[in-house]
PDB file of N, CA and C in Angstrom:
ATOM      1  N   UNK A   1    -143.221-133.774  -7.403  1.00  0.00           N
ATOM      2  CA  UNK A   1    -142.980-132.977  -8.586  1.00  0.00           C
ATOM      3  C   UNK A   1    -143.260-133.819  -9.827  1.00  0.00           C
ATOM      4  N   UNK A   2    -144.008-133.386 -10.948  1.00  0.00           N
ATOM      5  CA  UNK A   2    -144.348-134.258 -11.833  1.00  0.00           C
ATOM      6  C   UNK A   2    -143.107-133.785 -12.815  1.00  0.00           C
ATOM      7  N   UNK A   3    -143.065-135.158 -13.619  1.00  0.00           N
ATOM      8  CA  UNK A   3    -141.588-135.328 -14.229  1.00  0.00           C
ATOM      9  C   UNK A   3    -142.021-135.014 -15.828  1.00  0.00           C
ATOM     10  N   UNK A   4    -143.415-135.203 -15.810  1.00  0.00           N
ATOM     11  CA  UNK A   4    -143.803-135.379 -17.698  1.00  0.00           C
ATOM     12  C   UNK A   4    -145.149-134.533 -17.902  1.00  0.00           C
ATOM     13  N   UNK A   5    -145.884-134.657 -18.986  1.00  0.00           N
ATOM     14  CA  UNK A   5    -146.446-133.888 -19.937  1.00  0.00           C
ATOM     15  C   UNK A   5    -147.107-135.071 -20.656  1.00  0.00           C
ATOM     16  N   UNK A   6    -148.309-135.666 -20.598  1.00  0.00           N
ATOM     17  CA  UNK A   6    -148.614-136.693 -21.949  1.00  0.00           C
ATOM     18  C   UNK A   6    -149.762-135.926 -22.283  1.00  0.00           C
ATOM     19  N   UNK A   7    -149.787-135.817 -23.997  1.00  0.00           N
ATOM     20  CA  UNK A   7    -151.395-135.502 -24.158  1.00  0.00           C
ATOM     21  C   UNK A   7    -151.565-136.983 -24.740  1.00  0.00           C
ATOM     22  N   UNK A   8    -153.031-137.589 -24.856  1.00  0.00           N
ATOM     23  CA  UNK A   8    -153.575-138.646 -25.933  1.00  0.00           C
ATOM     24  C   UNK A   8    -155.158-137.880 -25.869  1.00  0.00           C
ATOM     25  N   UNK A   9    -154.578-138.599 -27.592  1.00  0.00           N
ATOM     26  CA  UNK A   9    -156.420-139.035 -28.382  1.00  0.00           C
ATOM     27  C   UNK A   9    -156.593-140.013 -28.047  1.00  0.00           C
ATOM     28  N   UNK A  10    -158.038-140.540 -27.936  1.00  0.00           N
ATOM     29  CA  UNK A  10    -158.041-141.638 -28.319  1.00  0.00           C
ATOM     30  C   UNK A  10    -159.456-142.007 -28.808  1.00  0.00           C
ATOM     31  N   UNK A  11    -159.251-143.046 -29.634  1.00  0.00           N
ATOM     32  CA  UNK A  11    -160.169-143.146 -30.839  1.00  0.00           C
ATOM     33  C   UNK A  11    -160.388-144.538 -30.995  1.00  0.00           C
ATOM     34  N   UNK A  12    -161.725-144.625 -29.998  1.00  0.00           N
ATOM     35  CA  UNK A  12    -162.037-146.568 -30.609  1.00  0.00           C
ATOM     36  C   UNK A  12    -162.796-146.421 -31.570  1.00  0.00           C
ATOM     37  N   UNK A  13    -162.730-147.931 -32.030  1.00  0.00           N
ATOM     38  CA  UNK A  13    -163.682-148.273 -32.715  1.00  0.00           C
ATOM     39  C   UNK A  13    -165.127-148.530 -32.675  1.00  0.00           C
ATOM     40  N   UNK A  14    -166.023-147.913 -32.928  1.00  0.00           N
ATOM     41  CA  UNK A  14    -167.317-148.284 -32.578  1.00  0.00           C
ATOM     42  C   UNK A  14    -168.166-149.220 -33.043  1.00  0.00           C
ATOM     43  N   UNK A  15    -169.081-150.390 -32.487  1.00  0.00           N
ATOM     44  CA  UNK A  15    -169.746-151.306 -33.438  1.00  0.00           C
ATOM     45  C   UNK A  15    -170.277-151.156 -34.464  1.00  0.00           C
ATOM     46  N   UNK A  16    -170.759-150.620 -34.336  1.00  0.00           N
ATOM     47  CA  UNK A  16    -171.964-149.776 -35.778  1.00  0.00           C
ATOM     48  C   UNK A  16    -171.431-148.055 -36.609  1.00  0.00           C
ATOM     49  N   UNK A  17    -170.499-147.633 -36.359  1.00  0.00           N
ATOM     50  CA  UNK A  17    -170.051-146.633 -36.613  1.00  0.00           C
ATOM     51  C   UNK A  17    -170.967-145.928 -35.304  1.00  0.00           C
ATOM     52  N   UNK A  18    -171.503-145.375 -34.218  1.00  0.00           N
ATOM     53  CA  UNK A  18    -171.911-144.855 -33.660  1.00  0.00           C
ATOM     54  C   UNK A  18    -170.843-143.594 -33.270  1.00  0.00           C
ATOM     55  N   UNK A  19    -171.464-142.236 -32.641  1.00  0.00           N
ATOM     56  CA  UNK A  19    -170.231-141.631 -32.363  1.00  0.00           C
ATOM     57  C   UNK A  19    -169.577-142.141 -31.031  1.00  0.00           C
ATOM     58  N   UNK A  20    -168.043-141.656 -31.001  1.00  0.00           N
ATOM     59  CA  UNK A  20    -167.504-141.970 -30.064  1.00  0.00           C
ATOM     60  C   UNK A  20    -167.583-141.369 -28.280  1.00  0.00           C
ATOM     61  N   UNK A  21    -167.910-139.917 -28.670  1.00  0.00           N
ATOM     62  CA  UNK A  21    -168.436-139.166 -27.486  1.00  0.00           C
ATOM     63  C   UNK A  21    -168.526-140.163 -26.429  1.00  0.00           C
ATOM     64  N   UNK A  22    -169.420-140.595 -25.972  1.00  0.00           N
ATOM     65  CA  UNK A  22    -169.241-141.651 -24.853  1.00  0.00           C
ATOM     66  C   UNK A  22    -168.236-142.259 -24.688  1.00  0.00           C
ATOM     67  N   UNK A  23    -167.496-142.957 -25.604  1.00  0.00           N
ATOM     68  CA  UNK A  23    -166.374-143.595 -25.450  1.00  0.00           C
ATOM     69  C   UNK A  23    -165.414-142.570 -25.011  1.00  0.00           C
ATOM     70  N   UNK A  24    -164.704-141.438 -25.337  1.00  0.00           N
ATOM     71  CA  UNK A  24    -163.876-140.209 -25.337  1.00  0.00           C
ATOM     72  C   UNK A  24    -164.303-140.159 -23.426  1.00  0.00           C
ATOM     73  N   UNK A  25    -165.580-139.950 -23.216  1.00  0.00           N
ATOM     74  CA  UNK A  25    -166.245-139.491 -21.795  1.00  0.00           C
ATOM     75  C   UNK A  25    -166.109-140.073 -20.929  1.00  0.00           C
ATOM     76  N   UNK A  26    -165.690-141.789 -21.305  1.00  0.00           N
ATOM     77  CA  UNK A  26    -165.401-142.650 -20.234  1.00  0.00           C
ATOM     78  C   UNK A  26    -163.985-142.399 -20.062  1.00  0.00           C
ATOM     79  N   UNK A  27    -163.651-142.321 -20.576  1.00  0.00           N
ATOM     80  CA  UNK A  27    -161.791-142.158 -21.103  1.00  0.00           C
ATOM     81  C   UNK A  27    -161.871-140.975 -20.127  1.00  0.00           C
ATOM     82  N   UNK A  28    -162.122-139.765 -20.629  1.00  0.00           N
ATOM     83  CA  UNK A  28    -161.716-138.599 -19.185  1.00  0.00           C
ATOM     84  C   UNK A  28    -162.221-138.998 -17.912  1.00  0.00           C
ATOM     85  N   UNK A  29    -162.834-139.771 -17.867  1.00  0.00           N
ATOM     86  CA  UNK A  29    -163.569-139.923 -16.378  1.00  0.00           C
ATOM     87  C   UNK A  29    -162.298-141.187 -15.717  1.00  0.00           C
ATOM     88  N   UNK A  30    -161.708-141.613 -16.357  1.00  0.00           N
ATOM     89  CA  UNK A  30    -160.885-142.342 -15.683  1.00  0.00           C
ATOM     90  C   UNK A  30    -159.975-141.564 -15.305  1.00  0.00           C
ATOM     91  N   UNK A  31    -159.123-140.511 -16.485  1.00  0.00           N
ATOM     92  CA  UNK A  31    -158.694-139.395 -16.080  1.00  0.00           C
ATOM     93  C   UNK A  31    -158.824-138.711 -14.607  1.00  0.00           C
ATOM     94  N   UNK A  32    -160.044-138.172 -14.406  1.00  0.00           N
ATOM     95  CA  UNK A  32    -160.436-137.055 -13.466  1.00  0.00           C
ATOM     96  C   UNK A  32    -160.419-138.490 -11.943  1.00  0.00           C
ATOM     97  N   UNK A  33    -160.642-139.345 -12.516  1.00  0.00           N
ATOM     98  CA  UNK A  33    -161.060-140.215 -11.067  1.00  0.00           C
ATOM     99  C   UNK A  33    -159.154-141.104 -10.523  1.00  0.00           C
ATOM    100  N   UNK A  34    -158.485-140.776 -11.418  1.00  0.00           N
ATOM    101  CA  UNK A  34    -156.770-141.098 -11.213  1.00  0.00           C
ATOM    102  C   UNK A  34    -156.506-139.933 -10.403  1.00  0.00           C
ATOM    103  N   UNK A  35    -157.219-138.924 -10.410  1.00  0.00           N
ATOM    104  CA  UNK A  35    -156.301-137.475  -9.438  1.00  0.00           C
ATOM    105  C   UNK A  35    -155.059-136.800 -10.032  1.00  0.00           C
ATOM    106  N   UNK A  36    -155.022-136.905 -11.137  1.00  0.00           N
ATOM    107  CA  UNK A  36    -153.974-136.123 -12.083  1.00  0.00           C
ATOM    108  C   UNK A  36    -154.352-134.850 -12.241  1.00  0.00           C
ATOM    109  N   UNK A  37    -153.583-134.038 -12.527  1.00  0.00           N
ATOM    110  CA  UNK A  37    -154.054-131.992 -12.920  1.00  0.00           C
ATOM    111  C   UNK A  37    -153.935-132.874 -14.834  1.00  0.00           C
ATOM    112  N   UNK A  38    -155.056-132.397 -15.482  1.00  0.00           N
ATOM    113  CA  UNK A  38    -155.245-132.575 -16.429  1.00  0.00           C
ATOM    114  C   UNK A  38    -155.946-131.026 -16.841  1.00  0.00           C
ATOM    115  N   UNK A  39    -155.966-131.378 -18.692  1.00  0.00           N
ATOM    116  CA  UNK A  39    -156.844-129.930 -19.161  1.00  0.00           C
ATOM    117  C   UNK A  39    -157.623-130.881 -20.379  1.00  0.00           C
ATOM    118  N   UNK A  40    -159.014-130.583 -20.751  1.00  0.00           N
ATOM    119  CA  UNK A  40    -159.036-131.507 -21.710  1.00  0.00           C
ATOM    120  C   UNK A  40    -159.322-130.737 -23.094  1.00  0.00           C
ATOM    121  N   UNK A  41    -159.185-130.830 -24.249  1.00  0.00           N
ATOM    122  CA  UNK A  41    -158.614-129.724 -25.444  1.00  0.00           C
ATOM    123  C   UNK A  41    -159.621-130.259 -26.512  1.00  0.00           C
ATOM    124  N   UNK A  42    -159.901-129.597 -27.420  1.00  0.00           N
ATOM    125  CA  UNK A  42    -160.858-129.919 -28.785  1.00  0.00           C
ATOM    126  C   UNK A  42    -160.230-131.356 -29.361  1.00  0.00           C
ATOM    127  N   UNK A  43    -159.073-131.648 -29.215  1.00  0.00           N
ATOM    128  CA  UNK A  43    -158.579-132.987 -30.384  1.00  0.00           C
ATOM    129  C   UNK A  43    -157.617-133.799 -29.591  1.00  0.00           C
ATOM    130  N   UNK A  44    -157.163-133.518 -27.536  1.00  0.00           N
ATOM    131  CA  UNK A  44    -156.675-134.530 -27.483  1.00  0.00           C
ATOM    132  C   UNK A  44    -156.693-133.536 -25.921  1.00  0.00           C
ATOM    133  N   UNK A  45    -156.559-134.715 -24.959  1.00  0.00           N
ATOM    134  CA  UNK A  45    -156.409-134.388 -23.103  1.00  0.00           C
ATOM    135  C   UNK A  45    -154.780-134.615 -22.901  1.00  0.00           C
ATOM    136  N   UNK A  46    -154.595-133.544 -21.976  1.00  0.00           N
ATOM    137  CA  UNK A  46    -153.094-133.457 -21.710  1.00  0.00           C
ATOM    138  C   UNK A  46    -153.126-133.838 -19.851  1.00  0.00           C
ATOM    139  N   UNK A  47    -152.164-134.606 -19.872  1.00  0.00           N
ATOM    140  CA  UNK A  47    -152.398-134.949 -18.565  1.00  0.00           C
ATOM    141  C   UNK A  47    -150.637-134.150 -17.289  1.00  0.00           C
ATOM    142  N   UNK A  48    -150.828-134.200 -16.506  1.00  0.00           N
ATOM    143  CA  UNK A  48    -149.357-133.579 -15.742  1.00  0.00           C
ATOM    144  C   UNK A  48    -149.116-134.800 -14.485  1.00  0.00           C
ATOM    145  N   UNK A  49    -147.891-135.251 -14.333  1.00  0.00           N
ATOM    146  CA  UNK A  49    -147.880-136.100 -13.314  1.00  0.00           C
ATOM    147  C   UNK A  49    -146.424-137.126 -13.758  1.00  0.00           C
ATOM    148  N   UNK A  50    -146.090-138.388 -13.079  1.00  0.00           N
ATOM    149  CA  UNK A  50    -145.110-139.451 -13.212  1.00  0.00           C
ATOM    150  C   UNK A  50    -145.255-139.912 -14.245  1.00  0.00           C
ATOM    151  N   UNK A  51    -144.269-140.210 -15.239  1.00  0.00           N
ATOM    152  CA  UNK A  51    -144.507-140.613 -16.453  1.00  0.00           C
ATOM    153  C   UNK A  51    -145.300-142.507 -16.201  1.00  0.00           C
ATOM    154  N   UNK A  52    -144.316-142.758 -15.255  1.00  0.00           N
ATOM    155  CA  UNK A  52    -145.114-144.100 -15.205  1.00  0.00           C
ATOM    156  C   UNK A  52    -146.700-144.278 -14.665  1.00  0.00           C
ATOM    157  N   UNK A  53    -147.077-143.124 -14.298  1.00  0.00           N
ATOM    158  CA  UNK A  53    -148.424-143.700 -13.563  1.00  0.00           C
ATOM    159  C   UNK A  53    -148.925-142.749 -14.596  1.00  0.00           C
ATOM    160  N   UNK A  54    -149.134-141.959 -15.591  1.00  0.00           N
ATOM    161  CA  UNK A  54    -149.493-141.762 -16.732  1.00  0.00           C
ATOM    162  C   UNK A  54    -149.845-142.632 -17.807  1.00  0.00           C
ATOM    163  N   UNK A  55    -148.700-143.304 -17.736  1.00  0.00           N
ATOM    164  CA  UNK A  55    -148.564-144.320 -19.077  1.00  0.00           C
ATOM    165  C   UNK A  55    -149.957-145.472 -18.358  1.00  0.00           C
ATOM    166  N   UNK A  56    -149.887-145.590 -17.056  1.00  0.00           N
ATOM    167  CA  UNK A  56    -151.224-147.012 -16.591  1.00  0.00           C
ATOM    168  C   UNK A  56    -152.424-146.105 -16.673  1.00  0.00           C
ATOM    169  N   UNK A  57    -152.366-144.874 -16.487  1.00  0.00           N
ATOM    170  CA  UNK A  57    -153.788-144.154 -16.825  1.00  0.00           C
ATOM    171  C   UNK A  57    -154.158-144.233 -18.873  1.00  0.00           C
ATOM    172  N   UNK A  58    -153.221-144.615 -19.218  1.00  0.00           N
ATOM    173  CA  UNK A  58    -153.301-144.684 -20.467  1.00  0.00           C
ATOM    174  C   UNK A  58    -153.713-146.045 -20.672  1.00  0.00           C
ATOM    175  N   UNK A  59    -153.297-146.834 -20.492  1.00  0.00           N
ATOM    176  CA  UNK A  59    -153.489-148.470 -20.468  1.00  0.00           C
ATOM    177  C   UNK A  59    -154.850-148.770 -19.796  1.00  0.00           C
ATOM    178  N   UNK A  60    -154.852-147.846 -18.904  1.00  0.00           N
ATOM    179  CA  UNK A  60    -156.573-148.340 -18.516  1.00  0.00           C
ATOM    180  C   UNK A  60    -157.578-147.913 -19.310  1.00  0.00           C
ATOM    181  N   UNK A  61    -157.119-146.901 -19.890  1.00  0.00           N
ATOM    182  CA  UNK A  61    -158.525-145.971 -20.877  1.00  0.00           C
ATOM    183  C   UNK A  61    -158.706-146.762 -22.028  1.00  0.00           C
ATOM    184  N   UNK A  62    -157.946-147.492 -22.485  1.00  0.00           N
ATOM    185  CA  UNK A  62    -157.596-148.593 -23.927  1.00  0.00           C
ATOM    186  C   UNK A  62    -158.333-149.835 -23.281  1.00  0.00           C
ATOM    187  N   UNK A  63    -158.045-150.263 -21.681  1.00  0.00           N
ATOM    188  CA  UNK A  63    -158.656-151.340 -21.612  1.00  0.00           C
ATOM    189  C   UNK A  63    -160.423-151.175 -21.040  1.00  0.00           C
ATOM    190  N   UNK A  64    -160.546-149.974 -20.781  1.00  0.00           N
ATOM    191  CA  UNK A  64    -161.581-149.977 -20.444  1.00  0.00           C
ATOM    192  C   UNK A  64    -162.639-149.523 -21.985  1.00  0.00           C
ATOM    193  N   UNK A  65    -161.884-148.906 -22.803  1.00  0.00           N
ATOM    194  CA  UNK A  65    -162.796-148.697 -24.516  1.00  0.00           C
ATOM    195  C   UNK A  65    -162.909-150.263 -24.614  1.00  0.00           C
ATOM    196  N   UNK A  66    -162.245-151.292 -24.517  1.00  0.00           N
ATOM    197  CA  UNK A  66    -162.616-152.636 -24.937  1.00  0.00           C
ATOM    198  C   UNK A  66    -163.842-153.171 -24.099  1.00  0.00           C
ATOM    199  N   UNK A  67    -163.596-152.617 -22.565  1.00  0.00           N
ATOM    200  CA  UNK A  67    -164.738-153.474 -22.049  1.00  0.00           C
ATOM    201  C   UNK A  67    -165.964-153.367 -22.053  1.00  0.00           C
ATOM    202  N   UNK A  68    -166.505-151.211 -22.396  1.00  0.00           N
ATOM    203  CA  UNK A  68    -167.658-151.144 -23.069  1.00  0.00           C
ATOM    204  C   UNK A  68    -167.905-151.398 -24.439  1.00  0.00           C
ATOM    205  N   UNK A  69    -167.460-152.318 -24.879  1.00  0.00           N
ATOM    206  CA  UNK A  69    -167.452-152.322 -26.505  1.00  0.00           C
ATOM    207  C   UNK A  69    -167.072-151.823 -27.445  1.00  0.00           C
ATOM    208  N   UNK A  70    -165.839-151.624 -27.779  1.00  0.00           N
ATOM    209  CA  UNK A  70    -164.882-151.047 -28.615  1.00  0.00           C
ATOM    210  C   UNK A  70    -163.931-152.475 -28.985  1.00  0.00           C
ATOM    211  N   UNK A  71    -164.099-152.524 -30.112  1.00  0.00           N
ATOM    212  CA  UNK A  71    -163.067-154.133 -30.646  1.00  0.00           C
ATOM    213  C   UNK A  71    -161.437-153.741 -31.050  1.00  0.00           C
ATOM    214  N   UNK A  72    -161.339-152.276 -31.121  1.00  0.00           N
ATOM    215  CA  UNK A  72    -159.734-151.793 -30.969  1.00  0.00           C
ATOM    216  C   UNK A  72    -159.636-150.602 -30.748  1.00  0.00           C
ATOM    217  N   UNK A  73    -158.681-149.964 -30.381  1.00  0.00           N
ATOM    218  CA  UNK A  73    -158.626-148.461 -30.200  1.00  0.00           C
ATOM    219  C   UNK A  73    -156.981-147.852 -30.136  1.00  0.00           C
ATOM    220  N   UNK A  74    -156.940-146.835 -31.326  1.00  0.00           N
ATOM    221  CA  UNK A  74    -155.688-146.343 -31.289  1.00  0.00           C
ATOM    222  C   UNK A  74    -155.909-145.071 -30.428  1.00  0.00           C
ATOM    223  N   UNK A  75    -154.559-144.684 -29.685  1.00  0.00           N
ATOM    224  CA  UNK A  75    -153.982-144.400 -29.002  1.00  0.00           C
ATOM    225  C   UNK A  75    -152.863-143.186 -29.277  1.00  0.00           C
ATOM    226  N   UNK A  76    -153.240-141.249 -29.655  1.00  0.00           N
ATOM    227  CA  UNK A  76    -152.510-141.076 -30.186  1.00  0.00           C
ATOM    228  C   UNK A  76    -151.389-140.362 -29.116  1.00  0.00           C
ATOM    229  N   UNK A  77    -150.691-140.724 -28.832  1.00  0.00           N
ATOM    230  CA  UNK A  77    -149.745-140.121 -27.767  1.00  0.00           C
ATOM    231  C   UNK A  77    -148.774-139.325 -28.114  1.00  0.00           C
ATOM    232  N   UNK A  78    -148.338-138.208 -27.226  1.00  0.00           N
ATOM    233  CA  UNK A  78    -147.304-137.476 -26.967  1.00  0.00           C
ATOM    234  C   UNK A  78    -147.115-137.260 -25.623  1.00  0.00           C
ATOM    235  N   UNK A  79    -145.740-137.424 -25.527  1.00  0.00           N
ATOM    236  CA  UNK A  79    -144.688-137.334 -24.066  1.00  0.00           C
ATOM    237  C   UNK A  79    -143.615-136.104 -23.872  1.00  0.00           C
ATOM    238  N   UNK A  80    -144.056-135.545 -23.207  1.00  0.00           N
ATOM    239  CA  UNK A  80    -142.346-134.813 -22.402  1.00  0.00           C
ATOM    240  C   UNK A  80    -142.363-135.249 -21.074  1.00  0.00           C
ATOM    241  N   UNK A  81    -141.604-135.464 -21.254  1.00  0.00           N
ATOM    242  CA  UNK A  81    -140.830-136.373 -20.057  1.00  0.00           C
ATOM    243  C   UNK A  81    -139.223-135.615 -19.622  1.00  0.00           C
ATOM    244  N   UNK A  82    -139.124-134.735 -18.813  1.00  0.00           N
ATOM    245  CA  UNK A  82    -138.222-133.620 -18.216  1.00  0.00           C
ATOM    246  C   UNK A  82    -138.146-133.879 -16.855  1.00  0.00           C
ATOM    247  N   UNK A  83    -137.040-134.626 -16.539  1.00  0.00           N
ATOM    248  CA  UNK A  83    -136.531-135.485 -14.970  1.00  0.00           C
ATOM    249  C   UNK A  83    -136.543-134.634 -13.949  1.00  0.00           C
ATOM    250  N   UNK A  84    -136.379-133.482 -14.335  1.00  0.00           N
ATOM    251  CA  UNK A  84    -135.755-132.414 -13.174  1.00  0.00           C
ATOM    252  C   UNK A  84    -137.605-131.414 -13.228  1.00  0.00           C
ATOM    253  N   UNK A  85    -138.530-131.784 -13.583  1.00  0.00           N
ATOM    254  CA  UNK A  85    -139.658-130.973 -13.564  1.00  0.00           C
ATOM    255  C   UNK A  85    -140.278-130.336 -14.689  1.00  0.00           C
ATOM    256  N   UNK A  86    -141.378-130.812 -14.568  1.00  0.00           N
ATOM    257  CA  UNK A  86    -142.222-130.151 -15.869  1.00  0.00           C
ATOM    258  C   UNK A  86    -143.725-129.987 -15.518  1.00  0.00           C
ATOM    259  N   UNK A  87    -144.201-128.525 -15.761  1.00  0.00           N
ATOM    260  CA  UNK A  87    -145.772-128.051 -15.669  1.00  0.00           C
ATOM    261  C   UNK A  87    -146.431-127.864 -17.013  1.00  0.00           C
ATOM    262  N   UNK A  88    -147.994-127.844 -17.286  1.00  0.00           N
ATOM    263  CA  UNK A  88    -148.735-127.385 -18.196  1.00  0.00           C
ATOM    264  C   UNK A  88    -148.221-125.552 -17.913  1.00  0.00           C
ATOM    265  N   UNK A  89    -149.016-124.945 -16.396  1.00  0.00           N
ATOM    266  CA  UNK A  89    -148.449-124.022 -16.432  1.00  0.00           C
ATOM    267  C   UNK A  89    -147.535-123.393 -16.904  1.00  0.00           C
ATOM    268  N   UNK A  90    -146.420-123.844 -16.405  1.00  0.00           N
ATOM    269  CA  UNK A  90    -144.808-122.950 -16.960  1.00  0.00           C
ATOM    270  C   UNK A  90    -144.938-123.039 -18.100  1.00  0.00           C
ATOM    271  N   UNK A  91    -145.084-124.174 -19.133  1.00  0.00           N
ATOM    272  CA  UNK A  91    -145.072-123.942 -20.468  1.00  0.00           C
ATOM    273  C   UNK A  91    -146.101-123.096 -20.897  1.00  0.00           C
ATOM    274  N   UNK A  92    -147.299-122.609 -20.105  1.00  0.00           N
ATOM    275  CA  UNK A  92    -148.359-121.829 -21.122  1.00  0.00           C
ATOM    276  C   UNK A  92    -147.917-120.512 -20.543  1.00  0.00           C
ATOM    277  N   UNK A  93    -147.468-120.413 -19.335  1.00  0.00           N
ATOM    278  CA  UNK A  93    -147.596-119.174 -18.518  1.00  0.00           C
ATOM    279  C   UNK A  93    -147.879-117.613 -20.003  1.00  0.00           C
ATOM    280  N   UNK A  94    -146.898-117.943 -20.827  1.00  0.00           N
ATOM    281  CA  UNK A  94    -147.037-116.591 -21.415  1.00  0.00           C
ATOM    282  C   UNK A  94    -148.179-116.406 -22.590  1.00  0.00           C
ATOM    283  N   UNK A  95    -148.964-117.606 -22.487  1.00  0.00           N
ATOM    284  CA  UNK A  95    -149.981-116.860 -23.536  1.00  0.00           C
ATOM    285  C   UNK A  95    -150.932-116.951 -22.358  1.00  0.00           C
ATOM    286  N   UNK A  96    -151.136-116.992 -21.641  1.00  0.00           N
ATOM    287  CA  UNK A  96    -152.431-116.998 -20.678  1.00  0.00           C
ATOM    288  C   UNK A  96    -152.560-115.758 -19.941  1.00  0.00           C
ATOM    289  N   UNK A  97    -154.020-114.954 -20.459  1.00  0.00           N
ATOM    290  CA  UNK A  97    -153.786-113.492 -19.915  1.00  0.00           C
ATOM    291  C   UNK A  97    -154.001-112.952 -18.382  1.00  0.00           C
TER     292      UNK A  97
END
């Protein structure tokens, strides 16, 4: 049963100002390749699962923007974190037709 809810942005820095797109693309692909139920949204990916193995899918996407070349990258996070169970579903169920 997943316990949390994280969405993040995330937004490196690029050498040259280039866009980030690629960078953002590697970032979900670590996502989709962790095996999490994720959704990914116009301004930030929401992920469903253990808050702790969330938070290292987060830590890897930061360390992996550094290793293709990104010299920093913020990180914009939000958490629910609900012990007894929490879905994307249940929370959307009523606007979804």
């Amino acid at each position: 049963m997943s316990n949390a809810l994280v969405s993040i942005q995330i937004l490196p820095k690029t050498k040259n100002g280039e866009s980030v797109i690629p960078y953002v693309d590697e970032a979900i692909s670590i996502i989709q390749e962790s095996g999490v139920k994720y959704e990914v949204h116009p301004l930030e990916t929401t992920m469903e699962g253990n808050l702790e193995h969330l938070l290292q899918i987060i830590t890897q996407m930061n360390e992996r923007m550094i290793e293709i070349g990104s010299s920093n990258v913020i990180s914009q996070v939000k958490i629910l974190y609900q012990p007894d169970g929490v879905s994307m579903d249940k929370l959307t169920e009523k606007y979804r037709p």
